[in-house]
N, C-alpha and C. Protein backbone atom coordinates (compact mmCIF):
# COMPACT_ATOMS: atom_id res chain seq x y z
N UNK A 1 39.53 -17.39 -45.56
CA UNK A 1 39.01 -18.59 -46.15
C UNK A 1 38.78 -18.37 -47.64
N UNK A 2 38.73 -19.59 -47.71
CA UNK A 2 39.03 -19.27 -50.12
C UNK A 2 37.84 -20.14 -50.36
N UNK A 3 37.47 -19.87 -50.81
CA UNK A 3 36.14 -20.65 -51.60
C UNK A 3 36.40 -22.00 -51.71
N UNK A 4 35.22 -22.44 -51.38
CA UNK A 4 35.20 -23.84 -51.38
C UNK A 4 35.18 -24.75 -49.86
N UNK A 5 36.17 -23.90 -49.37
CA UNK A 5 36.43 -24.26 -47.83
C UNK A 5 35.61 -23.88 -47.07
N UNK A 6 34.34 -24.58 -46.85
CA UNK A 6 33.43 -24.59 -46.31
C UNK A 6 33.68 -25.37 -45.00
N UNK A 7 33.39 -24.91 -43.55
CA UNK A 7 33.34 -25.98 -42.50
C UNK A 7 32.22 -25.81 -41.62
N UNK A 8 31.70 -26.97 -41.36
CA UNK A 8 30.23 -26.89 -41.00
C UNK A 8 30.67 -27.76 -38.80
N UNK A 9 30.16 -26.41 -38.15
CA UNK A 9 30.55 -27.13 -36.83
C UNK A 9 28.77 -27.30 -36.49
N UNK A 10 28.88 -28.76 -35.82
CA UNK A 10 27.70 -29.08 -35.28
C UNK A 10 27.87 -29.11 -33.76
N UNK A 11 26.41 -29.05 -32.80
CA UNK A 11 26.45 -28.90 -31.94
C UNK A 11 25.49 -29.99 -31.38
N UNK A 12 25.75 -31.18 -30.37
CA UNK A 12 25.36 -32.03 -30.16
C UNK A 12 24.38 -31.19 -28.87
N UNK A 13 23.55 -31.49 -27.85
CA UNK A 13 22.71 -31.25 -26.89
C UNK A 13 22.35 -32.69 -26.49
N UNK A 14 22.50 -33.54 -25.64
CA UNK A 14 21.66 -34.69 -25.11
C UNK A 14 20.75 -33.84 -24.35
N UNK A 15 19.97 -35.03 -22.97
CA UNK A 15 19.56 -34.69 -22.18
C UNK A 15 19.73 -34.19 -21.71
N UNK A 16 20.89 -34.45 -21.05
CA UNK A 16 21.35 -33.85 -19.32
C UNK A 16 22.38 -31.99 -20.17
N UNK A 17 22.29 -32.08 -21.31
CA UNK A 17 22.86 -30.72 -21.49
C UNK A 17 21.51 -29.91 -21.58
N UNK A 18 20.81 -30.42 -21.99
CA UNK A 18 19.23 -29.67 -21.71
C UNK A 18 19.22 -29.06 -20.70
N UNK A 19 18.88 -30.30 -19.89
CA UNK A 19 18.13 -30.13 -18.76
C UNK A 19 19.35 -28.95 -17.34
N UNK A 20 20.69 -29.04 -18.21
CA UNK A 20 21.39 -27.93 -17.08
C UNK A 20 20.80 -26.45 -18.09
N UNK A 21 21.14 -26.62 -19.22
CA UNK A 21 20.13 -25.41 -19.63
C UNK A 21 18.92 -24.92 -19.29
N UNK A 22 18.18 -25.98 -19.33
CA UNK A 22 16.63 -25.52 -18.63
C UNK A 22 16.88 -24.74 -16.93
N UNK A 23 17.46 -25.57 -16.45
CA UNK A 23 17.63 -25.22 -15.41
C UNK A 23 18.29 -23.83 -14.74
N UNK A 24 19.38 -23.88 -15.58
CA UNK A 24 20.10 -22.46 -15.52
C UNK A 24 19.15 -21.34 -15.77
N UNK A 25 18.28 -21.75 -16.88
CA UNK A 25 17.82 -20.33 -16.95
C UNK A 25 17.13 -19.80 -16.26
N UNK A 26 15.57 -21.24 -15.68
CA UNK A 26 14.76 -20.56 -14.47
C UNK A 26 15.59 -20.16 -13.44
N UNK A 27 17.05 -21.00 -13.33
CA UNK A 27 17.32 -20.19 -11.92
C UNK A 27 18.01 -18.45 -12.20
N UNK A 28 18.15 -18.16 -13.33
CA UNK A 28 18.45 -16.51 -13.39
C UNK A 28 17.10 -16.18 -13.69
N UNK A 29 16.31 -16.86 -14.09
CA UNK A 29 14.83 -16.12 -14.13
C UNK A 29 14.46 -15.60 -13.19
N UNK A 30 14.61 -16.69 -12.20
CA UNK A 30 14.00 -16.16 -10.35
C UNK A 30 15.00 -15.50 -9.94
N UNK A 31 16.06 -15.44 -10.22
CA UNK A 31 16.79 -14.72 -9.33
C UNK A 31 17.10 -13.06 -9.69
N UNK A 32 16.44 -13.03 -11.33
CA UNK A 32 16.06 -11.92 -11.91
C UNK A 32 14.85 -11.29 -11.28
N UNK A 33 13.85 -11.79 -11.35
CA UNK A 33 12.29 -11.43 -11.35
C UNK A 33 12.45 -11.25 -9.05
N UNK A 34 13.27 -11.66 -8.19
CA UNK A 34 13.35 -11.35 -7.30
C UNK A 34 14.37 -10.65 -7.06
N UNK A 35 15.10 -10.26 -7.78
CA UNK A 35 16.01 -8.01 -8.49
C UNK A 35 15.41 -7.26 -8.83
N UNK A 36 14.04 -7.42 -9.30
CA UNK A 36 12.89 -6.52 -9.94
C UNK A 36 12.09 -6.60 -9.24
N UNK A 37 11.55 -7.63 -8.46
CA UNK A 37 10.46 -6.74 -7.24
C UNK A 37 10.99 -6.67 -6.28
N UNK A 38 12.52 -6.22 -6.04
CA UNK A 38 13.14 -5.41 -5.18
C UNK A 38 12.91 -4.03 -5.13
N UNK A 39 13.46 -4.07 -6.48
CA UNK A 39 13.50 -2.77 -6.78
C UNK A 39 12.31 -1.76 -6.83
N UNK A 40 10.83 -2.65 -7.20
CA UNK A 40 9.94 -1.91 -6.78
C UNK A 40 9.40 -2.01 -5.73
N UNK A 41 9.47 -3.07 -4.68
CA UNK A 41 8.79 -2.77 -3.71
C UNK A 41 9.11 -1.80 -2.35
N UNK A 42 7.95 -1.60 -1.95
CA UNK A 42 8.49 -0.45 -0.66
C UNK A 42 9.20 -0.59 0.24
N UNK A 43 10.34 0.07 0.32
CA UNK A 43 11.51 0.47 1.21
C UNK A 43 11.04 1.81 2.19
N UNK A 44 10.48 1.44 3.48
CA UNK A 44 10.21 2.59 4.16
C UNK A 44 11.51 3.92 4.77
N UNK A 45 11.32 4.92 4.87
CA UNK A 45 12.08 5.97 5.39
C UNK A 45 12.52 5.71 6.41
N UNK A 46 12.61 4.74 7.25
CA UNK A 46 12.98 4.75 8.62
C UNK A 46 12.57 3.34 8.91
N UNK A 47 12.56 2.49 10.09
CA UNK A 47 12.49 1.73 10.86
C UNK A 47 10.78 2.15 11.74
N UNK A 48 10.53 2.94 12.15
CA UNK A 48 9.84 3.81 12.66
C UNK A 48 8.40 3.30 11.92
N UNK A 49 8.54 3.49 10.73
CA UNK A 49 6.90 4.36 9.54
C UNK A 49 7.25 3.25 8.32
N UNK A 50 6.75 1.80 8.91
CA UNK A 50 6.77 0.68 8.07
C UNK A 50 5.59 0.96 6.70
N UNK A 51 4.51 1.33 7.25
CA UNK A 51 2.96 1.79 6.65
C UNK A 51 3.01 3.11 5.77
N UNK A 52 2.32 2.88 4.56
CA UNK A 52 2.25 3.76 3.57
C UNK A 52 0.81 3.57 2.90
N UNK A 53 -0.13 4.63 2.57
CA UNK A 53 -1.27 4.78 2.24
C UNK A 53 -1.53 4.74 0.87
N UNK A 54 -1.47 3.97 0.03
CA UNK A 54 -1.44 3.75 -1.37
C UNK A 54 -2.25 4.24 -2.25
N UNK A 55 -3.68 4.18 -1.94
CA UNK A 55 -4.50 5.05 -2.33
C UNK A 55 -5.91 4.99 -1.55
N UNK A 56 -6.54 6.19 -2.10
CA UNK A 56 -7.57 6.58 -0.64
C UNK A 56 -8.83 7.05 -1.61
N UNK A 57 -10.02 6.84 -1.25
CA UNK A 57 -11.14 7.43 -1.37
C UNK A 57 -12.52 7.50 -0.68
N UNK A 58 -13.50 8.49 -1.00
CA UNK A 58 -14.62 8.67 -0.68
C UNK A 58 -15.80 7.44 -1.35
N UNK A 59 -16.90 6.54 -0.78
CA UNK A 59 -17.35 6.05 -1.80
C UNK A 59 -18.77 6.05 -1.10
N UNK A 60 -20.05 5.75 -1.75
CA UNK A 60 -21.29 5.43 -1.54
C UNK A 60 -21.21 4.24 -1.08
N UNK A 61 -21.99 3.62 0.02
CA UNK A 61 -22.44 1.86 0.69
C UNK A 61 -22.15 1.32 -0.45
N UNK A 62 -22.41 1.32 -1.89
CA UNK A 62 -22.46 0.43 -2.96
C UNK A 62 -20.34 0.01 -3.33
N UNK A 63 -19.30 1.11 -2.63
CA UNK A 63 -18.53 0.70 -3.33
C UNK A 63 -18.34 1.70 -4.60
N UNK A 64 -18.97 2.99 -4.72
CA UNK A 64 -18.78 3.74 -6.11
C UNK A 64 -18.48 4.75 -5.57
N UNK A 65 -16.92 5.19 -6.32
CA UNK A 65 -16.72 6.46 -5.48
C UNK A 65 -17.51 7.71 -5.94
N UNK A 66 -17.26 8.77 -4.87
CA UNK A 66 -17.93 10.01 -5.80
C UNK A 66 -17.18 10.65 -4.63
N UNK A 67 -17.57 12.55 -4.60
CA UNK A 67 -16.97 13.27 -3.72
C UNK A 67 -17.90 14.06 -3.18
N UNK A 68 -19.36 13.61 -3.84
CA UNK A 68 -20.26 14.84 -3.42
C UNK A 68 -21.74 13.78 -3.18
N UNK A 69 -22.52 14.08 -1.51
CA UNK A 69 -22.84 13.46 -1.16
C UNK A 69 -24.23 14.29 -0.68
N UNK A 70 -25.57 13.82 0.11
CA UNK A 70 -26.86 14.50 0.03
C UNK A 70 -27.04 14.25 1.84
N UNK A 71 -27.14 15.53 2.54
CA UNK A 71 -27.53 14.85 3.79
C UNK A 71 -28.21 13.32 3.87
N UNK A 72 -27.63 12.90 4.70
CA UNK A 72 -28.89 11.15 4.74
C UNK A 72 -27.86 10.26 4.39
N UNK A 73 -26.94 9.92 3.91
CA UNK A 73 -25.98 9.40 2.67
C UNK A 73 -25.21 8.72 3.63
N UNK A 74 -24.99 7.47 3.02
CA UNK A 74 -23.40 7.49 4.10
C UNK A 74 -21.96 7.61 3.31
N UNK A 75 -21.25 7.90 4.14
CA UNK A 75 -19.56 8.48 3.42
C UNK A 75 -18.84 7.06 3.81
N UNK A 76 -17.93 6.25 2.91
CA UNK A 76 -17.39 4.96 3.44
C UNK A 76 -15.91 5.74 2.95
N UNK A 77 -14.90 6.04 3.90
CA UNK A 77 -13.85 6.36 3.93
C UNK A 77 -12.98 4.94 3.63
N UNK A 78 -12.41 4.59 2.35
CA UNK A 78 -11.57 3.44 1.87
C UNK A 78 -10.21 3.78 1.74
N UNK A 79 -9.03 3.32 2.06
CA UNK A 79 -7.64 3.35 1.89
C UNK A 79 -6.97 1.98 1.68
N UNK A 80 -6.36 1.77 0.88
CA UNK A 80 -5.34 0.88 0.92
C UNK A 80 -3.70 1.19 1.03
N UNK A 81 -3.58 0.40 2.22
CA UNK A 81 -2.38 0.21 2.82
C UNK A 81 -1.22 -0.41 2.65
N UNK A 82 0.11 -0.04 2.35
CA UNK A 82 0.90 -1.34 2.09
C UNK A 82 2.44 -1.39 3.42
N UNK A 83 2.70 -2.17 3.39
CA UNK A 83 3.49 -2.67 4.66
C UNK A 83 4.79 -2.63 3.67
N UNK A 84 6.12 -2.23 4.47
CA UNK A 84 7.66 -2.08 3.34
C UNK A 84 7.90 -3.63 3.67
N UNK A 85 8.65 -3.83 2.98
CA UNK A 85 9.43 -5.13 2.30
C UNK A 85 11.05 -5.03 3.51
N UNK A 86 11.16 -3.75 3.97
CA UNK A 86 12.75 -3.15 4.27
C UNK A 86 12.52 -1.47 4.82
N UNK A 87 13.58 -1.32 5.45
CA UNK A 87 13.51 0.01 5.55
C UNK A 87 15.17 0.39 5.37
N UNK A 88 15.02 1.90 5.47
CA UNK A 88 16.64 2.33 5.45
C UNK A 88 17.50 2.56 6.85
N UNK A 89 18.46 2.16 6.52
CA UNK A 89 19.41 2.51 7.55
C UNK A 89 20.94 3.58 7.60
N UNK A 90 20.52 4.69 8.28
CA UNK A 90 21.59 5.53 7.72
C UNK A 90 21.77 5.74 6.34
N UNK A 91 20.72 5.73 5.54
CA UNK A 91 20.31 5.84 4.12
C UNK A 91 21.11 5.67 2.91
N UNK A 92 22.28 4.21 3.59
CA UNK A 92 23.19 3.35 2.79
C UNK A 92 22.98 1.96 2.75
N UNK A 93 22.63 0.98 3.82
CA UNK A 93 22.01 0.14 4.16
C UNK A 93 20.60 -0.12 4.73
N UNK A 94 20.00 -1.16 4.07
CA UNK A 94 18.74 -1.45 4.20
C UNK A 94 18.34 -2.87 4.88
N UNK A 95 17.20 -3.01 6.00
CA UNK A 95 17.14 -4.32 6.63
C UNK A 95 15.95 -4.61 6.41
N UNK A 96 15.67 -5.53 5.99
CA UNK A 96 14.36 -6.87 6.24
C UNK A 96 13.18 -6.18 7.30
N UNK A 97 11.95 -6.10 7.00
CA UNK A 97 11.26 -6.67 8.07
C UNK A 97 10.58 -7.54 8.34
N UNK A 98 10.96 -8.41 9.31
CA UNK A 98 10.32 -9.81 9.28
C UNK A 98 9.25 -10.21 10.37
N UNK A 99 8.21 -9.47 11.09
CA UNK A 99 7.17 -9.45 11.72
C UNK A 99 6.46 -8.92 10.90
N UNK A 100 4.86 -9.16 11.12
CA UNK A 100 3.84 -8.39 11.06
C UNK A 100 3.57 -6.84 11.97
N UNK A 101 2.84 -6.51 11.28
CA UNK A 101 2.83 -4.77 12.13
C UNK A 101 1.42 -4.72 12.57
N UNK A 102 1.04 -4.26 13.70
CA UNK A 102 -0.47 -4.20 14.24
C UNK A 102 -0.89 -2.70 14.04
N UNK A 103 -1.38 -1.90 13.27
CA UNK A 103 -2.28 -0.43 13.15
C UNK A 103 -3.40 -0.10 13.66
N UNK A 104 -3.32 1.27 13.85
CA UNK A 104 -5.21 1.48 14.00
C UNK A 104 -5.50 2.49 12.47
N UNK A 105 -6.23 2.01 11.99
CA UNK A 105 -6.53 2.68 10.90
C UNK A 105 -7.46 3.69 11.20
N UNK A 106 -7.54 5.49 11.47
CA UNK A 106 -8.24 5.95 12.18
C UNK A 106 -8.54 7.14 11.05
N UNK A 107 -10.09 7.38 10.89
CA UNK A 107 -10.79 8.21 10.35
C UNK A 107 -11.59 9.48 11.05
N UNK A 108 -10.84 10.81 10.80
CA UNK A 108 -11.60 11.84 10.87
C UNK A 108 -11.99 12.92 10.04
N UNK A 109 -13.36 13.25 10.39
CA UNK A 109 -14.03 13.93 9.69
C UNK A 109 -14.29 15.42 9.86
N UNK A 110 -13.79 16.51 9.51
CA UNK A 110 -14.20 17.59 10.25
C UNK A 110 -15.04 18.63 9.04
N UNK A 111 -15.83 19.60 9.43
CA UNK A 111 -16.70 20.45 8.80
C UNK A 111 -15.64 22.16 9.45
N UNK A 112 -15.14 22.39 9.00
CA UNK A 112 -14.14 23.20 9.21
C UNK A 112 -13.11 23.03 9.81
N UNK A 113 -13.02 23.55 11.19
CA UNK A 113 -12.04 22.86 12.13
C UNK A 113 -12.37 22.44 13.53
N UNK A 114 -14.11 22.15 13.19
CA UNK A 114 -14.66 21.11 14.16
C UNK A 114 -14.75 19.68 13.67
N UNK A 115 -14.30 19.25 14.50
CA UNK A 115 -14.87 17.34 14.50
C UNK A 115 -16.10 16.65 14.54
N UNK A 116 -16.45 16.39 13.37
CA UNK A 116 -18.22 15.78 13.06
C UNK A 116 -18.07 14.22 13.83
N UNK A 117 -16.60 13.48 13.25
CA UNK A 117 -16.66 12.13 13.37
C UNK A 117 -15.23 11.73 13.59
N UNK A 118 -15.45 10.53 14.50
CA UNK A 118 -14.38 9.63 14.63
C UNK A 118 -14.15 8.38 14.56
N UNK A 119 -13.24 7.56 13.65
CA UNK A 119 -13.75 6.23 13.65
C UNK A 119 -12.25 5.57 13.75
N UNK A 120 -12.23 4.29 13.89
CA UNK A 120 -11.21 3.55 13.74
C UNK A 120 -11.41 2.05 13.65
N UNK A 121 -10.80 1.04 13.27
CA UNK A 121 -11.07 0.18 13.44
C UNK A 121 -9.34 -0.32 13.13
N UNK A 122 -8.80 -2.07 14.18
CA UNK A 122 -7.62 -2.55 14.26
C UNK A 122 -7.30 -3.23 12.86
N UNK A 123 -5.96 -3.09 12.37
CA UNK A 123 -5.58 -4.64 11.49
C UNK A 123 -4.50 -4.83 11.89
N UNK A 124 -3.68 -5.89 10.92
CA UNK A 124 -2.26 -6.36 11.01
C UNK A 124 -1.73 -6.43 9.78
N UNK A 125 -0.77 -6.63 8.89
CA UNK A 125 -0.26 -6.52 8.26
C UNK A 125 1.65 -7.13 8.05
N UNK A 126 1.32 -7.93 7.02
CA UNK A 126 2.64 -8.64 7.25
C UNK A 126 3.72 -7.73 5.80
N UNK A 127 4.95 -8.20 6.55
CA UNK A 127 5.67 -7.37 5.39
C UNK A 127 6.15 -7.58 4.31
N UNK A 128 5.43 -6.36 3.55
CA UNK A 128 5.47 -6.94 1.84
C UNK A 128 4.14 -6.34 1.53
N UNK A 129 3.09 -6.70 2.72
CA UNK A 129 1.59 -6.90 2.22
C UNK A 129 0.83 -5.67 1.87
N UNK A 130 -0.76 -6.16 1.83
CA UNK A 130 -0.97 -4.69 2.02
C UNK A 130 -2.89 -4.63 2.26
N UNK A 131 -3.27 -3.68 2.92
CA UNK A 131 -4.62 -3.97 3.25
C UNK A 131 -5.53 -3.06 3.24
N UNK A 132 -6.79 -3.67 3.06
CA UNK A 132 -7.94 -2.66 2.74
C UNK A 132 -8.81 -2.06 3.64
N UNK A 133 -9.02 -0.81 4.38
CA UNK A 133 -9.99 -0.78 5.30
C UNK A 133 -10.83 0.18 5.08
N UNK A 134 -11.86 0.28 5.64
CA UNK A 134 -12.68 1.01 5.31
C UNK A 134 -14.37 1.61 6.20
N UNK A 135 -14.58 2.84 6.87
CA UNK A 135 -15.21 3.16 7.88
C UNK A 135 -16.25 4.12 7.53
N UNK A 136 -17.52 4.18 7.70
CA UNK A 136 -18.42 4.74 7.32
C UNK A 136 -18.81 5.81 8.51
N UNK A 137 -19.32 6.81 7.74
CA UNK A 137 -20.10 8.18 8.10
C UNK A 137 -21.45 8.23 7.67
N UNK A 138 -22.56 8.10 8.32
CA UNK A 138 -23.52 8.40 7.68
C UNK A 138 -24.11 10.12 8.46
N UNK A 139 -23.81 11.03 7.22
CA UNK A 139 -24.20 12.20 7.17
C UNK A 139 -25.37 12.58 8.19
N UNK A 140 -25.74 13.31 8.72
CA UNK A 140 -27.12 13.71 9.55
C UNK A 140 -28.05 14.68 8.54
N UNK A 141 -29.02 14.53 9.17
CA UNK A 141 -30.05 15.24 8.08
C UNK A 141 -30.18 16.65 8.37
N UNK A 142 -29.49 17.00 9.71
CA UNK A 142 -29.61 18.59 9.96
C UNK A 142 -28.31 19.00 9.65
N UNK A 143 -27.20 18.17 9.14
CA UNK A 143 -25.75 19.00 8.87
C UNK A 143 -25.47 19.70 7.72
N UNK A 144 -24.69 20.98 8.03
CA UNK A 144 -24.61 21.67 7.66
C UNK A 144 -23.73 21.43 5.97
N UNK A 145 -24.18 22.12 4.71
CA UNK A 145 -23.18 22.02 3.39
C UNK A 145 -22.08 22.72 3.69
N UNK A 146 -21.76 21.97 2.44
CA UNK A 146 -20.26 22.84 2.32
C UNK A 146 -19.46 21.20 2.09
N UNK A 147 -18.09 21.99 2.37
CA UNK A 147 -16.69 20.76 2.21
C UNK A 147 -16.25 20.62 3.63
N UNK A 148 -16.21 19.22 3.89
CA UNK A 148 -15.96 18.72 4.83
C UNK A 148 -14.33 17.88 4.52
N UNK A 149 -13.51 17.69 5.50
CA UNK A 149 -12.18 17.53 6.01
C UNK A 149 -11.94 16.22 6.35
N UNK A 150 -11.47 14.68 5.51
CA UNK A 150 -11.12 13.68 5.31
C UNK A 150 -9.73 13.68 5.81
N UNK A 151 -9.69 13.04 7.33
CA UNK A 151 -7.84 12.99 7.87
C UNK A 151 -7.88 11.49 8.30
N UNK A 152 -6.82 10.65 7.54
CA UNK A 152 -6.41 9.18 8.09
C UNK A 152 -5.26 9.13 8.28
N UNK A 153 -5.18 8.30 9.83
CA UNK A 153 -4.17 8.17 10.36
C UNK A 153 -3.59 6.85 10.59
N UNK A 154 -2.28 6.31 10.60
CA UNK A 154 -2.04 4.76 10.44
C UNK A 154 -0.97 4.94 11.84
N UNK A 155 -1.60 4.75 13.17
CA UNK A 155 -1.03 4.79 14.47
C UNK A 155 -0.92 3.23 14.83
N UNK A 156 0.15 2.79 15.55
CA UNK A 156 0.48 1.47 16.70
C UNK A 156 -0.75 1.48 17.30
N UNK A 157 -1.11 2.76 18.49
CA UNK A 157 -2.19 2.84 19.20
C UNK A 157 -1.97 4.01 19.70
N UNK A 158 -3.15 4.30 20.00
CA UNK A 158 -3.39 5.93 20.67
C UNK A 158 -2.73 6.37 21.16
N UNK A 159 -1.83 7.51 20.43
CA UNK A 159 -0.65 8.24 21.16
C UNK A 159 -0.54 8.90 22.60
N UNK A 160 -2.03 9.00 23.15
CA UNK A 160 -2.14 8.80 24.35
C UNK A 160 -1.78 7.97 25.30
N UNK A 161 -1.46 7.03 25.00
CA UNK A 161 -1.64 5.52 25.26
C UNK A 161 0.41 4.91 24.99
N UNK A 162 0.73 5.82 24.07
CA UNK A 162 2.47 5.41 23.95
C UNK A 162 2.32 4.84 22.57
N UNK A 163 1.29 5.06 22.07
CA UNK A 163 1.26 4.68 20.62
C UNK A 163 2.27 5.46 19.65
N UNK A 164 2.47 4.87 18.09
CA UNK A 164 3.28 6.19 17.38
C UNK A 164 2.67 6.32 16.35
N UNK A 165 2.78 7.00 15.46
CA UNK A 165 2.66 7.06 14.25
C UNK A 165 3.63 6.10 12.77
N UNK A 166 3.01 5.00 12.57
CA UNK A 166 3.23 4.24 11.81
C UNK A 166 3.49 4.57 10.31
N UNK A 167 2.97 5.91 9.50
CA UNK A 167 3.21 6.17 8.32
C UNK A 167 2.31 7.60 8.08
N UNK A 168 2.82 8.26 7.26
CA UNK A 168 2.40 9.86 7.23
C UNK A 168 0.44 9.06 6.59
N UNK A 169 -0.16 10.20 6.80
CA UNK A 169 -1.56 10.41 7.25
C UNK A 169 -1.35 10.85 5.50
N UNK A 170 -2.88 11.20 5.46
CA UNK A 170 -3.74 12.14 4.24
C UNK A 170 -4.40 12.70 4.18
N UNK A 171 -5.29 13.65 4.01
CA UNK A 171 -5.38 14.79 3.94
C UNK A 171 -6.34 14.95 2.81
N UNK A 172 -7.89 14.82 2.57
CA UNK A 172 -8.83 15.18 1.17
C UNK A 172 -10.41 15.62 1.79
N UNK A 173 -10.79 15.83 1.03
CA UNK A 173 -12.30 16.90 1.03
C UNK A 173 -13.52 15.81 0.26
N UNK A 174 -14.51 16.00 0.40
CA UNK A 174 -15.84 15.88 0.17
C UNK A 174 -16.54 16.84 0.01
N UNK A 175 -17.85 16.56 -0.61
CA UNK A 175 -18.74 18.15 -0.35
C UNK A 175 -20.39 17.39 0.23
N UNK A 176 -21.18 18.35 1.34
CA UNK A 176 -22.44 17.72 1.36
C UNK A 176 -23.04 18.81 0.79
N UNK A 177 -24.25 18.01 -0.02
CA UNK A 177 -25.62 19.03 -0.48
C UNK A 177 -26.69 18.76 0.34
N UNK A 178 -27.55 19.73 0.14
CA UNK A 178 -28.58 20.02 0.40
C UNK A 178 -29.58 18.94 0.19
């Protein structure tokens, strides 16, 4: 082009060219933003172990965690749970799960490798979701210090019973004082 030769292209937009624009984009928006919480949400190991323990702690009646507790006290064992979105199959293909899952969320307590306590209580859980439970210990006034043995388990129902194991367990410590 040589000077002077200027050409100016305009670009008209009515409505309806809008509005397929507008449109186009939320629909790659959503169809983006549901590629990305694919990608992060949980895909379980198996068909088997839908349930995964997200995070876990020790806390005081009030809701405040701590790890170190005074005979008399009570221990509120809290975990949150989340349910997969999918699991793997032959660890190339992946399927949907589209029921809810029924657990026993089960708390034990041991002072070496005796059993102080046992607790459990039922939920359900739909997939995708994820849930909070939480079971109290209140310490005795003649038990013994030291570090005591935090084990949760996320079972169908009592493996006695033909239950299974729904998602690997955990495994943490406390301490009682004096």
């Amino acid at each position: 082009m040589s000077e002077g030769n200027e050409k100016v292209i305009e670009i008209v937009l009515d409505e309806k060219r809008i509005a397929v624009i507008v449109i186009s984009l939320i629909a790659f928006g959503v169809l983006f933003s549901t590629y990305l919480s694919g990608l992060f949400a949980f895909i379980a190991p198996e068909q088997g172990k839908p349930l995964r323990i997200t995070r876990y702690a020790t806390t005081d009646r009030v809701g405040t965690p701590k790890t170190t507790f005074a005979r008399g006290e009570m221990v509120i064992v809290n975990a949150t749970i989340e349910m997969a979105t999918a699991y793997y199959y032959y660890y190339t293909y992946y399927y949907y799960y589209t029921t809810s899952t029924k657990y026993l969320y089960i708390v034990e307590i041991l002072y070496g490798n005796t059993p102080v306590f046992i607790g459990f209580v039922g939920h359900e859980i739909p997939p995708g979701g994820t849930s909070t439970a939480g079971i109290g210990y209140s310490i005795p006034m003649n038990a013994p210090t030291g570090t005591y043995t935090v084990k949760i388990f996320l079972w169908s129902n009592w493996l006695e019973k033909g239950g299974v194991i729904l998602g690997e367990g955990v495994t943490f410590t406390f301490q009682v004082t004096g």
